[in-house]
Protein backbone atom coordinates (compact mmCIF):
# COMPACT_ATOMS: atom_id res chain seq x y z
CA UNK A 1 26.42 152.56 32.89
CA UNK A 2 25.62 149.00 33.25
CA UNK A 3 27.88 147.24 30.75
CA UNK A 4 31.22 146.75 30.82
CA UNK A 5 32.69 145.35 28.08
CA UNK A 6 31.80 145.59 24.74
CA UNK A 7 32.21 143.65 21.22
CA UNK A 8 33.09 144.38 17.99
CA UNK A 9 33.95 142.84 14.40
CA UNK A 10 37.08 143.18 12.85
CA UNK A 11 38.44 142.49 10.11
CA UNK A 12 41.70 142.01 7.85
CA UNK A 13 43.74 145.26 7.71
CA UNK A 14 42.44 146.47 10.49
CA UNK A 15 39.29 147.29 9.45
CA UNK A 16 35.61 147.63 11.38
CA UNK A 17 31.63 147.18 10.14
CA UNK A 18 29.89 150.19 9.84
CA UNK A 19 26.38 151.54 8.50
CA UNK A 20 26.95 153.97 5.68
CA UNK A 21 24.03 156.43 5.26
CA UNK A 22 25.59 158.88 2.84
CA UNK A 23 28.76 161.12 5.14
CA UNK A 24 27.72 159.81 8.11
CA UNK A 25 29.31 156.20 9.25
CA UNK A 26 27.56 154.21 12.11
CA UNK A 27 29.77 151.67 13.89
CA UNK A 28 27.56 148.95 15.61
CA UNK A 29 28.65 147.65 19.12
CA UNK A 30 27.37 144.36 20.39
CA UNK A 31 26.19 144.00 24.01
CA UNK A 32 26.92 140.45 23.87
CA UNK A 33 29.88 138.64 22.77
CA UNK A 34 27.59 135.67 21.67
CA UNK A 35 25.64 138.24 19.50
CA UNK A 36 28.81 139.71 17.55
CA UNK A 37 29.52 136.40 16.80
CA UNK A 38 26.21 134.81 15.67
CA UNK A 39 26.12 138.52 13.11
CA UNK A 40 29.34 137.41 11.75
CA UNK A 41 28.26 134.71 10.21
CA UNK A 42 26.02 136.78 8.03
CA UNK A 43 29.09 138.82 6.63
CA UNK A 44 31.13 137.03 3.82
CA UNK A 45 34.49 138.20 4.59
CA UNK A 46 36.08 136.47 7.51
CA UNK A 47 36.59 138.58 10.97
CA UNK A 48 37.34 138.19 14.84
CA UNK A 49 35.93 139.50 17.93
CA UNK A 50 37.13 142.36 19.62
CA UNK A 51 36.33 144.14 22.98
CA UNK A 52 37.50 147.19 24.71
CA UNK A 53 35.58 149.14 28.04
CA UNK A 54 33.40 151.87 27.09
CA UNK A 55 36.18 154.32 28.17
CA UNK A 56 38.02 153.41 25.41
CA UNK A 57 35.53 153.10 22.97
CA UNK A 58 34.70 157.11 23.91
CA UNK A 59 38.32 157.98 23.66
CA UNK A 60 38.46 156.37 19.95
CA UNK A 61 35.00 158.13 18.86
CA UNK A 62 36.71 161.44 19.65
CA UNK A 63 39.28 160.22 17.69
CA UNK A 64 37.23 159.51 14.18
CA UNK A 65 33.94 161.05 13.12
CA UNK A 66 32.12 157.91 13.41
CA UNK A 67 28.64 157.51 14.78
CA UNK A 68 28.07 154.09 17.20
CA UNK A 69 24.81 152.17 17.87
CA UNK A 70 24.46 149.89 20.43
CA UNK A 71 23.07 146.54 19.51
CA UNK A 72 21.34 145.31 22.59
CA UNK A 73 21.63 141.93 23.91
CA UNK A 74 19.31 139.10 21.99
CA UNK A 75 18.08 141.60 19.34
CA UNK A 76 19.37 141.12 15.36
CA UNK A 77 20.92 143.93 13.60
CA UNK A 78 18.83 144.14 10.43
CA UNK A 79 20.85 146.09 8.03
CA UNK A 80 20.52 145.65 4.18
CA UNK A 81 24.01 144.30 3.47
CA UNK A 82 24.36 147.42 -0.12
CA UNK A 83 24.41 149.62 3.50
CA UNK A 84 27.48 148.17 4.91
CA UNK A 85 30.90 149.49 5.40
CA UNK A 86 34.47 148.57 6.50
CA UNK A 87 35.97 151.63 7.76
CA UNK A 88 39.75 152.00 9.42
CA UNK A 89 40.04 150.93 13.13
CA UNK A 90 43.28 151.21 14.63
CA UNK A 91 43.53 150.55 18.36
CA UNK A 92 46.28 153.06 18.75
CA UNK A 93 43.30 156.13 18.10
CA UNK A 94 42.16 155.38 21.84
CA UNK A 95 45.10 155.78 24.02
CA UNK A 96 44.17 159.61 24.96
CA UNK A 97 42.78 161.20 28.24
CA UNK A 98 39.56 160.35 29.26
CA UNK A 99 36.55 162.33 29.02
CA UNK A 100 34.37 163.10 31.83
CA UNK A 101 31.32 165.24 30.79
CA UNK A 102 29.51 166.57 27.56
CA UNK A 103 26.65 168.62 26.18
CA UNK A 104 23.74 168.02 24.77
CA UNK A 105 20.77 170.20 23.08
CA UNK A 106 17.73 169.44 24.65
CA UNK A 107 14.07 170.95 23.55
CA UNK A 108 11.50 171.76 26.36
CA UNK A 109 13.69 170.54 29.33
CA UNK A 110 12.58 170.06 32.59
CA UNK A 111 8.89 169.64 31.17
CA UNK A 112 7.14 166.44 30.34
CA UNK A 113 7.62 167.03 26.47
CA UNK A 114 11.38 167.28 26.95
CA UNK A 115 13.75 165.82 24.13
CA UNK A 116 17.35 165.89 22.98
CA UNK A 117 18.18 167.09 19.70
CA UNK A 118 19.10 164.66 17.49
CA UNK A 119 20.05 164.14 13.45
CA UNK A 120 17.93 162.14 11.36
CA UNK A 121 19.63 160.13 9.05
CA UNK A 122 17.53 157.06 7.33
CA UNK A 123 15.65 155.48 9.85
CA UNK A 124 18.44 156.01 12.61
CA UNK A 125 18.79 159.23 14.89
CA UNK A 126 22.22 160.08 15.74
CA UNK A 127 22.52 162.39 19.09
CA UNK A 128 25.73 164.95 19.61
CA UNK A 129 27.97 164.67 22.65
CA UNK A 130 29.86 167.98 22.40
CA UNK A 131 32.92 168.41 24.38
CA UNK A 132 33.14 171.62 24.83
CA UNK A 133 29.73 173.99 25.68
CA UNK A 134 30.82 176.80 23.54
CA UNK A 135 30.76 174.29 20.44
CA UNK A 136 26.95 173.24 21.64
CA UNK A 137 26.22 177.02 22.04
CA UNK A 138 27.17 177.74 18.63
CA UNK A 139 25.00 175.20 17.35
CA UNK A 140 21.82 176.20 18.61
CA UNK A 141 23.02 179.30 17.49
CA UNK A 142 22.64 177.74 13.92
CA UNK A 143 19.74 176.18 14.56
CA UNK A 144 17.81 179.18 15.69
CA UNK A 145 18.79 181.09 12.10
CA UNK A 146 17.24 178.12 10.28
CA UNK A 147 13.85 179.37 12.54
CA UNK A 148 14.07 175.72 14.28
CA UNK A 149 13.13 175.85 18.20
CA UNK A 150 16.22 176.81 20.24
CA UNK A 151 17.31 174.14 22.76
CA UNK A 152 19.75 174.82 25.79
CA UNK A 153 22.78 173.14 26.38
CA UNK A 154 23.02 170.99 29.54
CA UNK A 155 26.03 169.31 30.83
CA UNK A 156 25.65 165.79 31.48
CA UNK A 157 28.00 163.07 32.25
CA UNK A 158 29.34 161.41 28.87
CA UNK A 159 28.89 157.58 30.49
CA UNK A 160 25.00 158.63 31.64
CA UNK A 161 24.31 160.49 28.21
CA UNK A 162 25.93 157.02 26.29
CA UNK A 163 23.35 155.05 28.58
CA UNK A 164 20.50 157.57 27.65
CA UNK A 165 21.11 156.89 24.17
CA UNK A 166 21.69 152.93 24.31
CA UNK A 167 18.52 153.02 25.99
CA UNK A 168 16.73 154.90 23.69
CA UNK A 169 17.80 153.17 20.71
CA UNK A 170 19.68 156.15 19.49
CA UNK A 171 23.44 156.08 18.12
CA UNK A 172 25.76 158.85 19.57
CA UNK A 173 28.27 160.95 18.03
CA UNK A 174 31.86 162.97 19.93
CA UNK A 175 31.53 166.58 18.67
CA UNK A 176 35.46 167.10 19.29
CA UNK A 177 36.43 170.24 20.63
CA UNK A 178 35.87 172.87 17.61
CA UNK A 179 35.11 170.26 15.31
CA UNK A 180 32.94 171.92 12.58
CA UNK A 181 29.29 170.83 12.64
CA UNK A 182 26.53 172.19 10.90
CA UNK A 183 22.68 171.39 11.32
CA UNK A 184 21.34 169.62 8.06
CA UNK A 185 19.57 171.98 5.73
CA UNK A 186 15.94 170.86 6.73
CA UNK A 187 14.66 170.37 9.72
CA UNK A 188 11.57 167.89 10.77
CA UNK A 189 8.81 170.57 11.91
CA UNK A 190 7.98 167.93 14.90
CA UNK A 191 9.01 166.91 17.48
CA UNK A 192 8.65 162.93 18.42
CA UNK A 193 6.48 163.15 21.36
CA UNK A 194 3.96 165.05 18.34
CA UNK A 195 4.21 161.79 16.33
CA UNK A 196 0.82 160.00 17.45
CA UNK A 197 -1.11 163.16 17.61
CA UNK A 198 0.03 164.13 14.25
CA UNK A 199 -0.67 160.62 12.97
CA UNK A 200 -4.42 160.39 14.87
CA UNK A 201 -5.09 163.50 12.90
CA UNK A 202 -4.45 161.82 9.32
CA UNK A 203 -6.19 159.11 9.98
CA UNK A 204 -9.60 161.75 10.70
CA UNK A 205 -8.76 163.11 7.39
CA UNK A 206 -8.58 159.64 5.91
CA UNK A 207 -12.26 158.92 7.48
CA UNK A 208 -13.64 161.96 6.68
CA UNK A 209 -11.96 161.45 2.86
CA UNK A 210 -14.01 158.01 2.75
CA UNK A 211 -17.33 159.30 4.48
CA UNK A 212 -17.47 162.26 1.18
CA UNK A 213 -16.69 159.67 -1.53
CA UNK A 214 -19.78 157.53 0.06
CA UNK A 215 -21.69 160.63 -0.15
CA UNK A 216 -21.15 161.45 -3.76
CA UNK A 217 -21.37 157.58 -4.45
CA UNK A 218 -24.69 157.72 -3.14
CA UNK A 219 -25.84 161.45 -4.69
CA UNK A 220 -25.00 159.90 -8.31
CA UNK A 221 -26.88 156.79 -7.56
CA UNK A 222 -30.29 158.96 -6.70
């Protein structure tokens, strides 16, 4: 894990920004002190910068059920302001023991197609760091009755899975230790690494769409 410190917004009675995207709340976390500041300035209500290590930002997400997203240093956080939240922060939530290692779900591992599981929601994808492996064995367990491609569960340090994601552009989620999670109803019936392919082949149908209207442009003409 590269960064250190990290940097977020609070505000009067103790309260953080978050995404809202319908149960699920995503906190964002600024790389960059100088960042977190310039984004405050787009927010009406009047707030101060906070930081805390990432070990204590890990403690407090198994703490809450919130969802955070790093913003990366120099890039703008362009959220439609109807989508923001304040949500409860109280620095008391991370004063716990400190967790070492997680699970994750991942599809196709050790191959070159290999991906983590991960929840779509909007335009972000939110990956789960179980704590316990019976928790992440129960989910793929759900998974696989919903006929979705069963992943395995692979132990992975919590810091290096946090960096994974960062890196990635995904946000991250502590699965607590029974916490109850359920897979969403549907399911996307591709994977991401399908994306272009999938895309290459509307675009044929597209051309061959516009080749057969020429055609019967030209039949009607003769």
């Amino acid at each position: 894990m590269t960064m250190k410190r990290l940097y977020l917004l609070l505000f009067e009675e103790e309260k953080i920004l978050s995404i809202a995207l319908g149960q699920y709340r995503i906190v964002p976390i600024f790389e960059s002190e100088e960042d977190a500041f310039g984004y405050s300035s787009n927010v009406e209500e009047s707030s101060r910068i906070i930081s805390l290590e990432l070990k204590d930002l890990i403690n407090y997400a198994r703490a809450t059920s919130y969802s955070f997203k790093l913003v990366a240093r120099g890039t703008q956080l362009n959220v439609p302001l109807e989508w923001l939240e304040l949500v409860e922060w109280s620095s008391q939530k991370y004063q716990t023991q400190n967790l070492q290692e997680v699970y994750i779900l991942l599809f196709e591992s050790g191959k070159e197609t290999e991906g983590v599981h991960s929840l779509k929601i909007n335009r972000y994808d939110i990956v789960l760091l179980f704590e316990a492996q019976d928790d992440a064995t129960r989910y793929c367990l759900l998974l696989e009755a919903q006929d979705f491609p069963t992943p395995t569960v692979e132990a992975i340090l919590v810091e290096d899975a946090i960096d994974a994601c960062d890196v990635a552009g995904y946000a991250w989620q502590i699965v607590k230790t029974e916490g109850l999670t359920l897979p969403p109803d549907k399911n996307l019936q591709q994977t991401d690494w399908q994306q272009d392919e999938l895309e290459q082949e509307d675009q044929n149908d597209d051309d061959q769409d516009d080749l057969e209207s020429i055609r019967r442009k030209l039949e009607g003409l003769l």
